[in-house]
Protein backbone atom coordinates (compact mmCIF):
# COMPACT_ATOMS: atom_id res chain seq x y z
CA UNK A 1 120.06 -35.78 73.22
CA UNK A 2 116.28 -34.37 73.42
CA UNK A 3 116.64 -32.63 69.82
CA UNK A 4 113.34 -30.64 69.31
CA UNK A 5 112.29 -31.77 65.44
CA UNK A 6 108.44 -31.59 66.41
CA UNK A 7 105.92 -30.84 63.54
CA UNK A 8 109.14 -30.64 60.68
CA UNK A 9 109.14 -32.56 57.54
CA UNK A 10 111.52 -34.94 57.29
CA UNK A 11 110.05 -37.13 54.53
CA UNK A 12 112.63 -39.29 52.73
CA UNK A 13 115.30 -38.72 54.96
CA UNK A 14 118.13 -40.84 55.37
CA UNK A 15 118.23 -41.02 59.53
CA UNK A 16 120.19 -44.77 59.07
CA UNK A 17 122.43 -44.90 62.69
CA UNK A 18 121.45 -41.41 63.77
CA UNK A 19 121.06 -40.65 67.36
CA UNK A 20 117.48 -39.49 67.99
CA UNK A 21 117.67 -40.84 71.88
CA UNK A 22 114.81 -38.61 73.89
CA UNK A 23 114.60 -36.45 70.61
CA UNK A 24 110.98 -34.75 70.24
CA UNK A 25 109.98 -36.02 66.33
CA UNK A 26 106.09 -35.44 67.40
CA UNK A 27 103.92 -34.62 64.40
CA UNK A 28 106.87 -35.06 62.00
CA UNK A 29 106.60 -36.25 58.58
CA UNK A 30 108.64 -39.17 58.27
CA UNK A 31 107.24 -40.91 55.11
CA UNK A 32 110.08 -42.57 53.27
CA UNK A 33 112.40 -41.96 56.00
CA UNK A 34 115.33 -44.22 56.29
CA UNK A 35 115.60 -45.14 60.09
CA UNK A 36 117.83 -48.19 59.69
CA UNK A 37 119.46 -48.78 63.34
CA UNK A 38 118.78 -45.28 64.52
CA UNK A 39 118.56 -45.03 68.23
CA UNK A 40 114.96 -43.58 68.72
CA UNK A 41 115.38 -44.69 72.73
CA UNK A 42 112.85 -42.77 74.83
CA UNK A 43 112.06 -40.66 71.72
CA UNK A 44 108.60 -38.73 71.17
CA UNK A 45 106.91 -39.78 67.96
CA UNK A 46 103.18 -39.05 69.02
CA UNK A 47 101.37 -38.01 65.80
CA UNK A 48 104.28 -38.89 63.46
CA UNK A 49 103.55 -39.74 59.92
CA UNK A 50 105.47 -42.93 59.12
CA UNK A 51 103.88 -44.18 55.87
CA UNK A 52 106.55 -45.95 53.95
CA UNK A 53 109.44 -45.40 56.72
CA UNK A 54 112.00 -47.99 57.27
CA UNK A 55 112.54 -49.08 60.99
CA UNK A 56 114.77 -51.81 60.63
CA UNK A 57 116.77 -53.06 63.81
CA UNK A 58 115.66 -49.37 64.83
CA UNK A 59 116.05 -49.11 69.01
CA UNK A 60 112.45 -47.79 69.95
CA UNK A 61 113.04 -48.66 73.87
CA UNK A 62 110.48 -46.39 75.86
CA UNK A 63 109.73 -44.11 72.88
CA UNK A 64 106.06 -42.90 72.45
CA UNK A 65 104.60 -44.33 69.07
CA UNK A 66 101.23 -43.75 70.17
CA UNK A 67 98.64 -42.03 67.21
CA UNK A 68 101.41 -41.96 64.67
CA UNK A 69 99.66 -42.22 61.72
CA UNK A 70 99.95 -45.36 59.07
CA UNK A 71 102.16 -47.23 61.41
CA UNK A 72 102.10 -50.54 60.77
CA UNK A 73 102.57 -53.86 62.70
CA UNK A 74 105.00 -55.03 59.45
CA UNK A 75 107.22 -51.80 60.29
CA UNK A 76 107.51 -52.65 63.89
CA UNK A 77 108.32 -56.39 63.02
CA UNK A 78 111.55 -54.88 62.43
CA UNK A 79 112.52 -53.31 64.97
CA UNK A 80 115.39 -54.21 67.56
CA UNK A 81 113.42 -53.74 70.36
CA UNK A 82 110.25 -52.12 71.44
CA UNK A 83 110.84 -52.46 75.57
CA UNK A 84 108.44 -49.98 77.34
CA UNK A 85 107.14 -48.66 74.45
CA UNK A 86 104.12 -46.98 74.23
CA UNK A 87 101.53 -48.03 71.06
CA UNK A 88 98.23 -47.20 70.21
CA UNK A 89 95.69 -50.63 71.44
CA UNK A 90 95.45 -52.22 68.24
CA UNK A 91 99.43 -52.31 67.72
CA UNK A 92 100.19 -53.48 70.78
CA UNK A 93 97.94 -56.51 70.99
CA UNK A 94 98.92 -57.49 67.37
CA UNK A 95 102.94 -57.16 68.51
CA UNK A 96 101.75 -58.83 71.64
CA UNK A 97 100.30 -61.93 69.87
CA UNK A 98 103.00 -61.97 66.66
CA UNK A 99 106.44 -60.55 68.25
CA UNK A 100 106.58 -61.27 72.13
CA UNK A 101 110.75 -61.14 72.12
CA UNK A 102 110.05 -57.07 71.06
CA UNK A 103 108.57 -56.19 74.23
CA UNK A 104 111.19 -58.16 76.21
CA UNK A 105 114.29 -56.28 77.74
CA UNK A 106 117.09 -56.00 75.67
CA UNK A 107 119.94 -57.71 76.73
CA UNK A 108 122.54 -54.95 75.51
């Protein structure tokens, strides 16, 4: 827990399952990055570069998403859950409007 990846490039990774929980990925390059299901709980991702990055059924339950760059509200459609998270304005009223159940607390 709390692994310290900040400002690394991780671009085209495969991450699918990996526990990230609390794990500092601020400023990381994660374009192309397979985060399939990874636990991402509590993580920092302020600043991340996510271009292109999978985040299917990905757990992003209190993580900071706020000014990662090209972060879109398709990506985050995917997610498993996105419970406290923190998101830029913009994000967070689309998700708000398109994918209520997101921001609702898991029941696992």
């Amino acid at each position: 827990m709390g692994a310290k990846l900040r400002e690394t490039t991780l671009m085209g990774a495969n991450l699918e399952l990996a526990y990230l929980m609390g794990a500092d990925l601020g400023e990381v390059n994660l374009l192309g990055a397979k985060l399939v299901g990874a636990n991402l709980r509590e993580a920092n991702l302020v600043g991340a570069k996510l271009w292109g990055a999978s985040l299917r059924e990905a757990d992003l339950r209190d993580a900071d998403l706020r000014d990662a760059e090209n972060l879109t509200i398709e990506q985050l459609s995917e997610v498993k859950t996105l419970y406290k998270a923190k998101l830029d304005p913009e994000l967070m009223e689309q998700v708000e409007k398109k994918y209520t159940h997101l921001l609702e607390k898991p029941k696992d």
